[in-house]
N, C-alpha and C. Protein backbone atom coordinates (compact mmCIF):
# COMPACT_ATOMS: atom_id res chain seq x y z
N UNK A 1 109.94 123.54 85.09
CA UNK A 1 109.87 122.08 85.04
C UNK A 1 108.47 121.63 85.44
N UNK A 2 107.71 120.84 84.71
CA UNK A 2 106.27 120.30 84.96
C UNK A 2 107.04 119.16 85.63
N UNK A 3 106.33 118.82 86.91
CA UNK A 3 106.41 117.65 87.90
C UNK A 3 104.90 117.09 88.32
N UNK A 4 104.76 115.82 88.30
CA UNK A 4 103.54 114.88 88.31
C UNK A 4 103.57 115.38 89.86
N UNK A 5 102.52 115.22 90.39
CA UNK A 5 101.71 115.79 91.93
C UNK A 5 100.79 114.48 92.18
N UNK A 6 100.38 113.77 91.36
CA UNK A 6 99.65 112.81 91.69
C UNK A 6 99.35 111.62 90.69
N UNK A 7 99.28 110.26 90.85
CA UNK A 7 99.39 109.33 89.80
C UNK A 7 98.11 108.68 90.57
N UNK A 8 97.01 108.72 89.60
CA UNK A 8 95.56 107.62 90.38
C UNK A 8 94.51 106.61 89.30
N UNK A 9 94.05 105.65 90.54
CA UNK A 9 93.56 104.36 89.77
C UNK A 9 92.58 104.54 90.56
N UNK A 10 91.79 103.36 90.09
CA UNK A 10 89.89 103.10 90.67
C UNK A 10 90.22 101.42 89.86
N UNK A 11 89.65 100.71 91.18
CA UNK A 11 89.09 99.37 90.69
C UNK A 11 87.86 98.99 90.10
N UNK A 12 86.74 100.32 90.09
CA UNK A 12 85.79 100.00 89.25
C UNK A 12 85.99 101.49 88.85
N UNK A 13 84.99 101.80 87.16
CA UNK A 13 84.30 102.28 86.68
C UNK A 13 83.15 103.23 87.21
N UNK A 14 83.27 104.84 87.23
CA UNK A 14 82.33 105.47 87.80
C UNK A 14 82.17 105.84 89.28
N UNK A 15 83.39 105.66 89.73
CA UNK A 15 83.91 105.97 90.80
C UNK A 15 85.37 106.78 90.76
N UNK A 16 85.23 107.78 92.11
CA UNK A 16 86.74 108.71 92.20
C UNK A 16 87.98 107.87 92.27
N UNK A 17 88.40 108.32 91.64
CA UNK A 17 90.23 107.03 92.18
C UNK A 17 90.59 107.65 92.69
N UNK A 18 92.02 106.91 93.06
CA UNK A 18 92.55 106.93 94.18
C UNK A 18 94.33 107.34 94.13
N UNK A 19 94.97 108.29 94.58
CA UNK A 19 96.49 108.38 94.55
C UNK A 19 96.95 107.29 95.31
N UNK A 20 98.07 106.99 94.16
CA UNK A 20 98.48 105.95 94.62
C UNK A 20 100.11 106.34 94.48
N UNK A 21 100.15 107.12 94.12
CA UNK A 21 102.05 107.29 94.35
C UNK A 21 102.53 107.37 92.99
N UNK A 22 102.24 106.11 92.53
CA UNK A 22 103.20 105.35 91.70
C UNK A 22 102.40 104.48 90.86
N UNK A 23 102.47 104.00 89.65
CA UNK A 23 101.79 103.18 88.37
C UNK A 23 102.78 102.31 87.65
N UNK A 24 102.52 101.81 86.75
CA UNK A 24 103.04 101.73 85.61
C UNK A 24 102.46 101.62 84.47
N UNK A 25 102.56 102.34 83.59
CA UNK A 25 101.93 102.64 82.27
C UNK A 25 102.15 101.96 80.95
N UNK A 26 101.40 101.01 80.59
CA UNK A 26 101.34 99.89 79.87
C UNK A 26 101.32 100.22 78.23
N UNK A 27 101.79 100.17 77.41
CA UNK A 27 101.77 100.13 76.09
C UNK A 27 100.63 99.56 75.64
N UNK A 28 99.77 100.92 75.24
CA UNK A 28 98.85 100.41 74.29
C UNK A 28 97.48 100.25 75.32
N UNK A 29 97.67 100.32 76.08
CA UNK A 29 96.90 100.16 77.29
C UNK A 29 95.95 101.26 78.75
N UNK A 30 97.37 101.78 79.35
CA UNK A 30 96.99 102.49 80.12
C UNK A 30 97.80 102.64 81.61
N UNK A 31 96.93 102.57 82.97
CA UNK A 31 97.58 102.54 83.93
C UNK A 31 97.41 101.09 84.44
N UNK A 32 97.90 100.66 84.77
CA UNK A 32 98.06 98.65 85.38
C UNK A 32 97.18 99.13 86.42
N UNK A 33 95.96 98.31 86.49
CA UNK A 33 95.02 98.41 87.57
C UNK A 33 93.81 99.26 87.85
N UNK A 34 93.90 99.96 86.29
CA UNK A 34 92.85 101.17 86.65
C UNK A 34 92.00 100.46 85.80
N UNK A 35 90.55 100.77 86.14
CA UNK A 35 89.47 100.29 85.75
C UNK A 35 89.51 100.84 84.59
N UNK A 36 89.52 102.24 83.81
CA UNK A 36 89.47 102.74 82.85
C UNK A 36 90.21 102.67 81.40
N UNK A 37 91.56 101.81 81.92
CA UNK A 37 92.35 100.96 81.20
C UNK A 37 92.20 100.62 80.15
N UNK A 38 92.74 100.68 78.92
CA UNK A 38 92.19 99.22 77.55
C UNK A 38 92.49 100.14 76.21
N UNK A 39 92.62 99.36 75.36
CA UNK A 39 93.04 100.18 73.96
C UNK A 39 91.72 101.23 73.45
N UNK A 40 92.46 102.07 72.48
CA UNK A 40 91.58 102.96 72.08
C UNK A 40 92.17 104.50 73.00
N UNK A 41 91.88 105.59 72.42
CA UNK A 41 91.65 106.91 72.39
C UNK A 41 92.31 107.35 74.29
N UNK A 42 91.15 106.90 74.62
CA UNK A 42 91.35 107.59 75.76
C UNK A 42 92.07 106.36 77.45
N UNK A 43 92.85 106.16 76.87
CA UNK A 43 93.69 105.02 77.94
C UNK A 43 94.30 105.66 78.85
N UNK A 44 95.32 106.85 79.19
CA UNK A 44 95.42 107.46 80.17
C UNK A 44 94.71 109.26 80.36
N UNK A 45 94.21 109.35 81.39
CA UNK A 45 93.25 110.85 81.37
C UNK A 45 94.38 111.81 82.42
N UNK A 46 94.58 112.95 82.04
CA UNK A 46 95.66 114.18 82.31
C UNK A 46 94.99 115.12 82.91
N UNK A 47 95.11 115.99 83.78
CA UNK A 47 94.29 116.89 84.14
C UNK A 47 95.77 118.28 84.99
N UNK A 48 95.64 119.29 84.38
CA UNK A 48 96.55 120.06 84.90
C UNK A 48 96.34 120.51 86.53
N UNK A 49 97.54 120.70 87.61
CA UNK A 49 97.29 120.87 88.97
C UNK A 49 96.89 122.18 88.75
N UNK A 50 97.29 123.17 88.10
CA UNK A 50 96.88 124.16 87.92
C UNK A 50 95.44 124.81 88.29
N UNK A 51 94.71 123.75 87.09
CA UNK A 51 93.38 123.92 86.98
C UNK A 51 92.48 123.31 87.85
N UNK A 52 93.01 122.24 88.51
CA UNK A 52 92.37 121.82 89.43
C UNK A 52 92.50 122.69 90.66
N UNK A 53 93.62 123.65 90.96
CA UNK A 53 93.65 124.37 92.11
C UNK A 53 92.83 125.54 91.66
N UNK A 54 92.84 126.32 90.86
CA UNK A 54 91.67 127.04 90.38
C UNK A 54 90.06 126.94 90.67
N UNK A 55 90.10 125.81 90.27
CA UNK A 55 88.12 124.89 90.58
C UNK A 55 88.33 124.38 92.35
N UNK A 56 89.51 124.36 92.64
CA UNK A 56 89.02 124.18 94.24
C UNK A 56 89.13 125.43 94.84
N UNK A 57 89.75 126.75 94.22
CA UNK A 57 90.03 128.07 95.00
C UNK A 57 87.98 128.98 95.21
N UNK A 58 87.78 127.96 94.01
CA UNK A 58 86.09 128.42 93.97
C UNK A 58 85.55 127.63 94.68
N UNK A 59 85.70 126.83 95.87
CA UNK A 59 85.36 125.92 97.06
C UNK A 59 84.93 124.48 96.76
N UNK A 60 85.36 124.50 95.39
CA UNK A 60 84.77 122.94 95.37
C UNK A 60 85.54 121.50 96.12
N UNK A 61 85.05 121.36 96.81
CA UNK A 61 85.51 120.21 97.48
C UNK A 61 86.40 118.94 96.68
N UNK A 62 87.13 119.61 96.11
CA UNK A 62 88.06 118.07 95.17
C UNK A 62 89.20 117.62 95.61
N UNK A 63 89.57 116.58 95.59
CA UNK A 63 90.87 115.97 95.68
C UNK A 63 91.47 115.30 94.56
N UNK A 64 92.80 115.02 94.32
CA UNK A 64 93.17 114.13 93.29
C UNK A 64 92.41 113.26 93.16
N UNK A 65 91.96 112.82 91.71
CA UNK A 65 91.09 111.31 91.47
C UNK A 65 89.69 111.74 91.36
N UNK A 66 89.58 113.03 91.79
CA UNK A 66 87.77 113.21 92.15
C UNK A 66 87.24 113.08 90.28
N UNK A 67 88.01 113.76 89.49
CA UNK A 67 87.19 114.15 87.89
C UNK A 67 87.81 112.64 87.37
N UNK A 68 87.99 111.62 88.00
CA UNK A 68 88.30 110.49 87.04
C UNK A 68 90.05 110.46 86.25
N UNK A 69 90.86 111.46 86.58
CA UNK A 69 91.84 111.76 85.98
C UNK A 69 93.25 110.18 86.60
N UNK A 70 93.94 110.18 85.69
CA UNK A 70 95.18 109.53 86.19
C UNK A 70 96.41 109.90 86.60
N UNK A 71 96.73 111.26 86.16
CA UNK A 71 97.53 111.95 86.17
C UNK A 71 97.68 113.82 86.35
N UNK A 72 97.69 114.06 87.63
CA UNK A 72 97.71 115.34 87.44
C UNK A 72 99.37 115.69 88.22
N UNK A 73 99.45 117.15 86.79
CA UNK A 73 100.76 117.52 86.51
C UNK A 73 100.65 118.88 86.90
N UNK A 74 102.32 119.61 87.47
CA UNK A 74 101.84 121.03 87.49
C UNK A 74 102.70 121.22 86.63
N UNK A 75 102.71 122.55 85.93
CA UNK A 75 103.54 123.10 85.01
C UNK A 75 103.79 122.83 83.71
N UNK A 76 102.26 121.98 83.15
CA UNK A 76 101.94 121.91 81.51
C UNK A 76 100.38 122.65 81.46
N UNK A 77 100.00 123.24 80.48
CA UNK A 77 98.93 123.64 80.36
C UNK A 77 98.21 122.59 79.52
N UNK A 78 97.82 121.08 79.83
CA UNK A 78 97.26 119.91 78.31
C UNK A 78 96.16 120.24 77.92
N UNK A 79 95.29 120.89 78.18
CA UNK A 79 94.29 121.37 77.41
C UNK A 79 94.92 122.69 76.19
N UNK A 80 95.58 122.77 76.55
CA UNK A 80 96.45 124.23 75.68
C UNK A 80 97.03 123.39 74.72
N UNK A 81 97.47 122.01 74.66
CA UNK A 81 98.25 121.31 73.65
C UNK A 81 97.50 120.47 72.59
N UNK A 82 98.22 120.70 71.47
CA UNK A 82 97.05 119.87 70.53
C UNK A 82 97.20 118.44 70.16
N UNK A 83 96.46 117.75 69.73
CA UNK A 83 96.31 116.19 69.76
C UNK A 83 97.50 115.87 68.74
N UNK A 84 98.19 114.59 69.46
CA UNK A 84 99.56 114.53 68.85
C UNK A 84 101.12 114.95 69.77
N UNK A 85 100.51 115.93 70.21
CA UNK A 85 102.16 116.13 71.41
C UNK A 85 102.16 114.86 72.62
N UNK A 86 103.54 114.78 72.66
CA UNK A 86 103.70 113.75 73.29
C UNK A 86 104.46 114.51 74.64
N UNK A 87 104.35 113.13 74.97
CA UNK A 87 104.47 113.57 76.45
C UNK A 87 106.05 112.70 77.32
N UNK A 88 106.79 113.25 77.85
CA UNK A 88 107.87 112.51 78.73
C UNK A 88 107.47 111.99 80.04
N UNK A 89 107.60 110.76 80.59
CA UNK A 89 107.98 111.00 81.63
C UNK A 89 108.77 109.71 82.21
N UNK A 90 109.68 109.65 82.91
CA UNK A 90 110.86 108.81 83.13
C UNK A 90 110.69 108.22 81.95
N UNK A 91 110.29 106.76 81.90
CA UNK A 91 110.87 105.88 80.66
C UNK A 91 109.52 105.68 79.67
N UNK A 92 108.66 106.40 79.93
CA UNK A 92 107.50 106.23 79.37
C UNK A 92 107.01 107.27 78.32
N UNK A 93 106.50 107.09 77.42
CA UNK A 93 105.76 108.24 76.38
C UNK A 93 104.64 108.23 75.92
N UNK A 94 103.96 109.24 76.65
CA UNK A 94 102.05 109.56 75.85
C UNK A 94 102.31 110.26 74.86
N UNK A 95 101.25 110.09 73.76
CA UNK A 95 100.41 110.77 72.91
C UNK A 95 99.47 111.06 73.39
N UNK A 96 98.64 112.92 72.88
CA UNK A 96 98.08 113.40 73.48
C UNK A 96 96.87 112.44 72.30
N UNK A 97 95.72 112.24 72.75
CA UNK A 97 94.58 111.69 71.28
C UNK A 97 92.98 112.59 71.73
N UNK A 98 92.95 113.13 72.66
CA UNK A 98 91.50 113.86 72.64
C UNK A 98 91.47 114.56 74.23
N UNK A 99 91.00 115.92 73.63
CA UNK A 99 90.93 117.21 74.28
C UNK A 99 89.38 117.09 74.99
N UNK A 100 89.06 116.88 76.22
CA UNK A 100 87.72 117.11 77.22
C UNK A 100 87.17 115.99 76.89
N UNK A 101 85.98 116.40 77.54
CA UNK A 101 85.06 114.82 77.33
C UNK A 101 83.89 115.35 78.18
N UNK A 102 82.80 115.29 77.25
CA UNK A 102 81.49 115.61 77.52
C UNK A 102 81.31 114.05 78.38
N UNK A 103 80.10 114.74 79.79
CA UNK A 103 79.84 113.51 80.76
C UNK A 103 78.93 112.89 79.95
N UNK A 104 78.59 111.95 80.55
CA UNK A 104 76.92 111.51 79.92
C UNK A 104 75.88 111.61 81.04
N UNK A 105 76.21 112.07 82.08
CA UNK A 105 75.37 112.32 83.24
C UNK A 105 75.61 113.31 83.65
N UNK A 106 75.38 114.24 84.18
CA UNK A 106 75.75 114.90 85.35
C UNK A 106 76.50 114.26 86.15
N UNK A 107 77.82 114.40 86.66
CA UNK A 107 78.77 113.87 87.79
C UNK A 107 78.41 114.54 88.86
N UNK A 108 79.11 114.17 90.40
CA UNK A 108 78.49 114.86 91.74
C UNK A 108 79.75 115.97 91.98
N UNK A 109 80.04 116.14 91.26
CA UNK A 109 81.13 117.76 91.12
C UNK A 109 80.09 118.18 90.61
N UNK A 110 79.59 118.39 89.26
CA UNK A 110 78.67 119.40 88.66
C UNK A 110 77.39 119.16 89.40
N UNK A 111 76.65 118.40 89.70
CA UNK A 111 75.93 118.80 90.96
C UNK A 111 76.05 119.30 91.90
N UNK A 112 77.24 119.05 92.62
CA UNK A 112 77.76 120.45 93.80
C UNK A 112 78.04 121.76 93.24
N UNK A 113 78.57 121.81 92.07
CA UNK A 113 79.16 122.92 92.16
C UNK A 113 78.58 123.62 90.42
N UNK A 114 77.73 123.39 89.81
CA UNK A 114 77.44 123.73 88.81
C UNK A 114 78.14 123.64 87.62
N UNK A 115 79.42 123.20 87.60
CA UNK A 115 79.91 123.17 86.97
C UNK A 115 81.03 121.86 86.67
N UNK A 116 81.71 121.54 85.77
CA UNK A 116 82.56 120.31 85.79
C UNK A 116 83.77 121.00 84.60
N UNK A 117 85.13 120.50 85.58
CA UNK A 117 86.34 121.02 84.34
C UNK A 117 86.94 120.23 83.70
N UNK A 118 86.35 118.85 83.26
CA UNK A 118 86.59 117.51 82.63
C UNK A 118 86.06 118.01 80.67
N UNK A 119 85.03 118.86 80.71
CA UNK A 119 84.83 118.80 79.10
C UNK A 119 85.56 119.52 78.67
N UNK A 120 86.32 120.39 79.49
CA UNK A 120 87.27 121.89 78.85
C UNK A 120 89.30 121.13 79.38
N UNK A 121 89.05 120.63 80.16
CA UNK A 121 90.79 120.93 80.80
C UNK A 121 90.99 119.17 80.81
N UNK A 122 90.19 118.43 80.90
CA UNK A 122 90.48 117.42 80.93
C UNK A 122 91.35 116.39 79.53
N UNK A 123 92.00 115.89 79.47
CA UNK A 123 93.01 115.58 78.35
C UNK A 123 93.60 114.13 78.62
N UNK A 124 92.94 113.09 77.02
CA UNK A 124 93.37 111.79 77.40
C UNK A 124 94.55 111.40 76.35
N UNK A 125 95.80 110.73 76.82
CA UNK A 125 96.37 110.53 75.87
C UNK A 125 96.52 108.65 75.89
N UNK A 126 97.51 107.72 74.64
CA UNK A 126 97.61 106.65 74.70
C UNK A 126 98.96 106.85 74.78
N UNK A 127 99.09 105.40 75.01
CA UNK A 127 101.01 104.96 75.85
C UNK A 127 101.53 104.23 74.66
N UNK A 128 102.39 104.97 74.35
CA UNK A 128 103.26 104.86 73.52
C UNK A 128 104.74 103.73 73.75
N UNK A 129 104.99 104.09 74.84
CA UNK A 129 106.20 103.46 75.94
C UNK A 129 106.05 103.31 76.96
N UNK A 130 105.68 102.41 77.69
CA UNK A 130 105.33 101.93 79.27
C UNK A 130 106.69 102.38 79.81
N UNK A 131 106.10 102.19 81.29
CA UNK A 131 107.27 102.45 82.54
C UNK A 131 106.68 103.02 83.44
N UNK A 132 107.44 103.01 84.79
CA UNK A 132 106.86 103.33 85.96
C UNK A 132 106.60 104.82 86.27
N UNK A 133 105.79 104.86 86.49
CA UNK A 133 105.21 106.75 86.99
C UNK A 133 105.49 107.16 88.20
N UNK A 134 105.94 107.85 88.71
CA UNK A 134 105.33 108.78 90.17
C UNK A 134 105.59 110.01 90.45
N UNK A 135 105.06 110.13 91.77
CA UNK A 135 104.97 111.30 92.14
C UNK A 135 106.31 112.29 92.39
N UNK A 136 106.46 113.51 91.94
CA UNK A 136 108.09 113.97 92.33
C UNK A 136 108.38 113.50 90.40
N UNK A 137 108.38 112.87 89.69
CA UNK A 137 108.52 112.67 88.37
C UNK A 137 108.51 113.84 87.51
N UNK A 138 109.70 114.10 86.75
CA UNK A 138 109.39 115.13 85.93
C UNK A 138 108.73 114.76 84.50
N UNK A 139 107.77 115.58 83.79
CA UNK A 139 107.10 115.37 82.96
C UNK A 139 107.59 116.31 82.12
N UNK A 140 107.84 116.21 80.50
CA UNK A 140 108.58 116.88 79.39
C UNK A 140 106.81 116.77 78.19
N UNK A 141 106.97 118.23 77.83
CA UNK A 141 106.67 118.36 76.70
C UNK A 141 107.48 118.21 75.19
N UNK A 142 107.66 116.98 74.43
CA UNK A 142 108.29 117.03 73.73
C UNK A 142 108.36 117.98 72.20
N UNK A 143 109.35 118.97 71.75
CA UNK A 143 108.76 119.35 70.66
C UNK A 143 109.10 118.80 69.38
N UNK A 144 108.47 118.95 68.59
CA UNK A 144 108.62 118.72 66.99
C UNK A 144 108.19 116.91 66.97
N UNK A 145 107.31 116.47 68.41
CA UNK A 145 107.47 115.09 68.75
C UNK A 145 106.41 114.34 67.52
């Protein structure tokens, strides 16, 4: 069973967000309150717990929210899934729409640590079906979706 570990927002742009528990995920939109919010491609950003425990087992100092993500899940691999799978969770449904995302700067992860796991593991999808998110939430890979 993939279960959400963390649901996070930022009131501005270009800054780490923040766990917040709980969201709600807006049709067409994103997360209610996150700066990164708004139609188009990349409205909610996914990041597997997996991989994030991996990049911190190599000492990088991260916490939920640090790569800009909204959602990190354990027990889906979304960089492993291709654009188009959708996603469960309570009353809500993503589409996956684009795999990584080249920075346009250097971020202060890849300055600490040489490296950044946002162009390879990072994964944004759009909201298909709003509803409330949180933490403890089970998350479904849907097939044939």
């Amino acid at each position: 069973m993939a279960e959400i570990k963390a649901v996070c927002i930022s009131d501005k742009k270009g800054t780490p967000k923040t766990n917040v528990f709980s969201a709600t995920l807006v049709v067409n939109h994103g997360l209610d309150r996150d700066a990164h919010a708004g139609a188009g491609l990349r409205q909610v950003s996914l990041l597997s717990y997996e991989q994030l425990e991996k990049f911190r087992a190599k000492g990088a100092p991260v916490t939920y929210g640090c790569f800009g993500e909204n959602i990190v899940a354990s027990g889906i691999d979304f960089a492993g899934l291709p654009v188009g799978t959708r996603l469960a969770c309570a009353d809500a449904l993503l589409e996956i729409t684009q795999i990584g995302k080249e920075c346009s700067r250097p971020c202060r992860i890849f300055q600490t640590m040489g490296e950044c796991i946002m162009p390879t593991q990072g994964v944004f999808a759009g909201v298909l079906r709003g509803g409330t998110v949180g933490v403890g939430d089970e998350m479904r890979v849907l097939e044939g979706a």
